[in-house]
C-alpha atoms as a PDB file:
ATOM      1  CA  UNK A   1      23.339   5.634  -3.893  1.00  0.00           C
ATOM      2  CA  UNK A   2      20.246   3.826  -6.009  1.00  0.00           C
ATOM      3  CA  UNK A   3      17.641   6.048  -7.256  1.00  0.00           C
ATOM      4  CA  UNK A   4      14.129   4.979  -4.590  1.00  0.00           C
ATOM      5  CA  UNK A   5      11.102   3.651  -6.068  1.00  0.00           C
ATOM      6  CA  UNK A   6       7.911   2.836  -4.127  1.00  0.00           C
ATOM      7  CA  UNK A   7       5.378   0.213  -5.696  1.00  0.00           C
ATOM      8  CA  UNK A   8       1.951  -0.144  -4.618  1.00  0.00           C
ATOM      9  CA  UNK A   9       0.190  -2.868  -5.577  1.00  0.00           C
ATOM     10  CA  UNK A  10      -2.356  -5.318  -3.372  1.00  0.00           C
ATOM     11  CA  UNK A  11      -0.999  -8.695  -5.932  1.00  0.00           C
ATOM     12  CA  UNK A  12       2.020 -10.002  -4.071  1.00  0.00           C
ATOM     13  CA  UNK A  13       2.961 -11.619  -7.472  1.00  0.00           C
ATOM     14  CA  UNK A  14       3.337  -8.236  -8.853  1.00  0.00           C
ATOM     15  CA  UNK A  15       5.399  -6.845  -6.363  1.00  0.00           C
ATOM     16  CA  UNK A  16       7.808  -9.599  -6.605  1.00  0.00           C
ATOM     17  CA  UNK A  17       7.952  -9.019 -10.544  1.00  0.00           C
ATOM     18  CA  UNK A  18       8.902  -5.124 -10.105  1.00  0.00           C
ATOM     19  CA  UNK A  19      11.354  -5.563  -7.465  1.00  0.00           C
ATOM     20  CA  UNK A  20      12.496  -8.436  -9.571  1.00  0.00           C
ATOM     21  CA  UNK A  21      12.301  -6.406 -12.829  1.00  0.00           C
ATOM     22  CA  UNK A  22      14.059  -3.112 -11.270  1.00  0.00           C
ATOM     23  CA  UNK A  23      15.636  -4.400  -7.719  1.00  0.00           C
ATOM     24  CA  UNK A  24      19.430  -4.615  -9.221  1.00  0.00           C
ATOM     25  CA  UNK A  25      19.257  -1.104 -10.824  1.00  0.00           C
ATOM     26  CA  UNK A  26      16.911   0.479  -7.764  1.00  0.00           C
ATOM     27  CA  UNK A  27      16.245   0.799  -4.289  1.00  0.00           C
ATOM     28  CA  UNK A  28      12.493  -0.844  -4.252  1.00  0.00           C
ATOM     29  CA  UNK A  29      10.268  -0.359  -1.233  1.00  0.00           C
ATOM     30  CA  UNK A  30       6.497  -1.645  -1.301  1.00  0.00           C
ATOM     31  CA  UNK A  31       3.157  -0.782  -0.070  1.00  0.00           C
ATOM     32  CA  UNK A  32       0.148  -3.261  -0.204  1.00  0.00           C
ATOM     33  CA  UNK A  33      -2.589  -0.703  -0.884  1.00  0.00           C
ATOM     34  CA  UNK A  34      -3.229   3.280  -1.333  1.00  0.00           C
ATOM     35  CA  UNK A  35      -2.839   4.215   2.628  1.00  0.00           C
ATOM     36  CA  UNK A  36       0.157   2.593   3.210  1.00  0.00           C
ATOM     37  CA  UNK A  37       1.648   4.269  -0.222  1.00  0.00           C
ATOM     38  CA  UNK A  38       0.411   8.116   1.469  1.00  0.00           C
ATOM     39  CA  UNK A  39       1.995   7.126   4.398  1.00  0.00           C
ATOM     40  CA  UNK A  40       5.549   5.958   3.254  1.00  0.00           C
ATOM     41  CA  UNK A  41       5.593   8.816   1.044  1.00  0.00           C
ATOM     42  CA  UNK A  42       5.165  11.203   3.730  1.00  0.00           C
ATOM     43  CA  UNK A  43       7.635  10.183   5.524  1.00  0.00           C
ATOM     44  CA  UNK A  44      10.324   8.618   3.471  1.00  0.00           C
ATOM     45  CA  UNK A  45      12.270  10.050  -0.193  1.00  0.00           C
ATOM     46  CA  UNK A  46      11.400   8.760  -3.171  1.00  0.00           C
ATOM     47  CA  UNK A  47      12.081   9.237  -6.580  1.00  0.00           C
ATOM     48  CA  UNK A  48       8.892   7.425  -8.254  1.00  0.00           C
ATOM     49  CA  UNK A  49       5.911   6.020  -7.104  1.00  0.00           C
ATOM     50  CA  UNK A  50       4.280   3.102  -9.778  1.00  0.00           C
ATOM     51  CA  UNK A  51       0.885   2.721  -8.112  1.00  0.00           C
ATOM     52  CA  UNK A  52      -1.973   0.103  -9.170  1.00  0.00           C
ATOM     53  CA  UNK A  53      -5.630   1.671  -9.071  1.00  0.00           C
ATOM     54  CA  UNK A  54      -8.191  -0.891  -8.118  1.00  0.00           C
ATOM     55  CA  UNK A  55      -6.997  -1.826  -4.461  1.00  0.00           C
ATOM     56  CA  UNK A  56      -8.795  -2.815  -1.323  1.00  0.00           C
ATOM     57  CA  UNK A  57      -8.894   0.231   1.316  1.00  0.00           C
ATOM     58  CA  UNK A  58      -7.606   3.098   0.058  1.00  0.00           C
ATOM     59  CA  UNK A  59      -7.788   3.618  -3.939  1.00  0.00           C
ATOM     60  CA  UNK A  60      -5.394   4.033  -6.163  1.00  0.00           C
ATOM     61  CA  UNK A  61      -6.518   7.336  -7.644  1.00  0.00           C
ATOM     62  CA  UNK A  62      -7.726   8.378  -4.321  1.00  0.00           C
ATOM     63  CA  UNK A  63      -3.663   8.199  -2.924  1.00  0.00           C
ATOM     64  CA  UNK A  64      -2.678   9.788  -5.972  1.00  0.00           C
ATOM     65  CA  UNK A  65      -4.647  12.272  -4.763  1.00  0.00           C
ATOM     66  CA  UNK A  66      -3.231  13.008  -1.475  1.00  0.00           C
ATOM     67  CA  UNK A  67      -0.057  12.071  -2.838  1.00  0.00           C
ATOM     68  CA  UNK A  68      -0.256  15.369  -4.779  1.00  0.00           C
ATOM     69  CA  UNK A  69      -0.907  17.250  -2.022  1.00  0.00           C
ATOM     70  CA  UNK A  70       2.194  16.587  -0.017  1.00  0.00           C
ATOM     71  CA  UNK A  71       4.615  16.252  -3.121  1.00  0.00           C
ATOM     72  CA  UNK A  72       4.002  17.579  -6.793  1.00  0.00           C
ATOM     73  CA  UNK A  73       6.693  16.707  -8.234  1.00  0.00           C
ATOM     74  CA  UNK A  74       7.301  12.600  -7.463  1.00  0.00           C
ATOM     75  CA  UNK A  75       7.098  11.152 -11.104  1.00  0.00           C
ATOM     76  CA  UNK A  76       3.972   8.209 -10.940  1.00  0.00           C
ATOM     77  CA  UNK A  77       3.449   5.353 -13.282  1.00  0.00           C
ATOM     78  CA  UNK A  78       0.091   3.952 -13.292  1.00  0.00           C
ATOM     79  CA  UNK A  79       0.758   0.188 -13.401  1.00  0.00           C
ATOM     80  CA  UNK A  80      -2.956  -1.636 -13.761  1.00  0.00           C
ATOM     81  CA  UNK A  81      -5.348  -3.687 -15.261  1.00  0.00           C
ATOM     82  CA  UNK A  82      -8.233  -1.374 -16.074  1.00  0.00           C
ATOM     83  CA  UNK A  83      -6.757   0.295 -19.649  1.00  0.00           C
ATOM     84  CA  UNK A  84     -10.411   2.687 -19.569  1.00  0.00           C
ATOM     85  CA  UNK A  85      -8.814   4.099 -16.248  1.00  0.00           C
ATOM     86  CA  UNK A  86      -6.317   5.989 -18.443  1.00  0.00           C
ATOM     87  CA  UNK A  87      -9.390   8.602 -19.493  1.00  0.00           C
ATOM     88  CA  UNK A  88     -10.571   9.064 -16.465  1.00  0.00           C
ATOM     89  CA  UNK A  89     -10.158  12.438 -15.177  1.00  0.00           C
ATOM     90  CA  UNK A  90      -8.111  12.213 -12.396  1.00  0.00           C
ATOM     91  CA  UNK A  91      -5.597  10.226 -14.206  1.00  0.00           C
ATOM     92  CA  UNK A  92      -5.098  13.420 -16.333  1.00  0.00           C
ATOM     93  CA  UNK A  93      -5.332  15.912 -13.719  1.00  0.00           C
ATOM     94  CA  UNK A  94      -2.792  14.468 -11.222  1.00  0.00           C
ATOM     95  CA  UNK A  95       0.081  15.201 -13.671  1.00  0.00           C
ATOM     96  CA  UNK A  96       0.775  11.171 -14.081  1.00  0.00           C
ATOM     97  CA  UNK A  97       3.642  10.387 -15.630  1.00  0.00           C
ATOM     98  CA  UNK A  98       2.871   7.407 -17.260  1.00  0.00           C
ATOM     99  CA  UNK A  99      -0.314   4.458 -17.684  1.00  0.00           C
ATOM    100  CA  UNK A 100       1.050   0.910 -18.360  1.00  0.00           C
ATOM    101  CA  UNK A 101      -1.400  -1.878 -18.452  1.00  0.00           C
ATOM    102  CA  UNK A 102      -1.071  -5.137 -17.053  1.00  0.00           C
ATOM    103  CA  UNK A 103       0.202  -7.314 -18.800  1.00  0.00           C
ATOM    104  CA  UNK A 104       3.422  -6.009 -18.019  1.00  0.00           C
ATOM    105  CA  UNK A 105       5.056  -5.340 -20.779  1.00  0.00           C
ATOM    106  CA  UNK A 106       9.004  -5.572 -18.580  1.00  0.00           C
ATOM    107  CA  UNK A 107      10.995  -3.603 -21.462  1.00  0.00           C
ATOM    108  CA  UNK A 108       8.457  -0.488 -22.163  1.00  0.00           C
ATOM    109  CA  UNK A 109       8.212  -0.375 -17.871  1.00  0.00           C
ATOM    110  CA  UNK A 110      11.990  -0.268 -17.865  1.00  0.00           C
ATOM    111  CA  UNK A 111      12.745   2.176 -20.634  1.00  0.00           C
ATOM    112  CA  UNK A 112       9.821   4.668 -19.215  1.00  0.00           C
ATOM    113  CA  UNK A 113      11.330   4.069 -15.366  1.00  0.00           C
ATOM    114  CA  UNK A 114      14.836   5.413 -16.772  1.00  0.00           C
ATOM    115  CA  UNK A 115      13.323   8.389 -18.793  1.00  0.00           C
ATOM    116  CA  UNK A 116      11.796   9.354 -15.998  1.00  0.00           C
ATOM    117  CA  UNK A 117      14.734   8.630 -13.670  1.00  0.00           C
ATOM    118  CA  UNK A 118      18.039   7.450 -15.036  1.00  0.00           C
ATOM    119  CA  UNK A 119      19.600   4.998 -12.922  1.00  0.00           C
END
């Protein structure tokens, strides 16, 4: 059975590049923003969350947050735009696994995704 990822990210086109990028070797689900992300985690398996921060509704570092409280141990990759985000506190407090900026570089994603997880 394929290893679960979530991705939550509010740009379609994203989305569509990460299930692209890691659909043969995982199981991808998706969530458009930060609530939906909480919510599917709470209720579903997963093996690693790659979450963008600056999303309508619910924030990235704010589902993070809740995230942590219902599951400590879910690896997350930080997958966004904003490269100062990677100081900011929470991002070091919340025990993230990873920070990749957008661009996406495909073949630093895919090598962290399978340290992190295998296949």
């Amino acid at each position: 059975m394929k290893k679960r990822i979530l991705v939550c990210d509010d740009e379609e086109s994203i989305r569509l590049l990460l299930r692209e990028t890691l659909g043969d070797d995982y199981d991808i689900s998706e969530a458009v923003d930060g609530r939906e992300a909480v919510k599917l985690i709470t209720r579903e398996s997963f093996d690693l969350l790659i979450i963008d921060i600056k999303m309508p509704g619910t924030h990235g570092l704010e589902a993070i947050e809740r995230i942590r409280e219902r599951n400590k141990n879910i690896p997350i990759i930080i997958c966004s735009a904003y490269r100062l985000m990677e100081d900011d506190m929470v991002v070091k407090t919340s025990d993230v696994a990873a920070f990749i900026t957008k661009p996406i570089d495909i073949s630093a994603l895919k090598s962290k995704v399978f340290e992190l997880i295998g296949v």
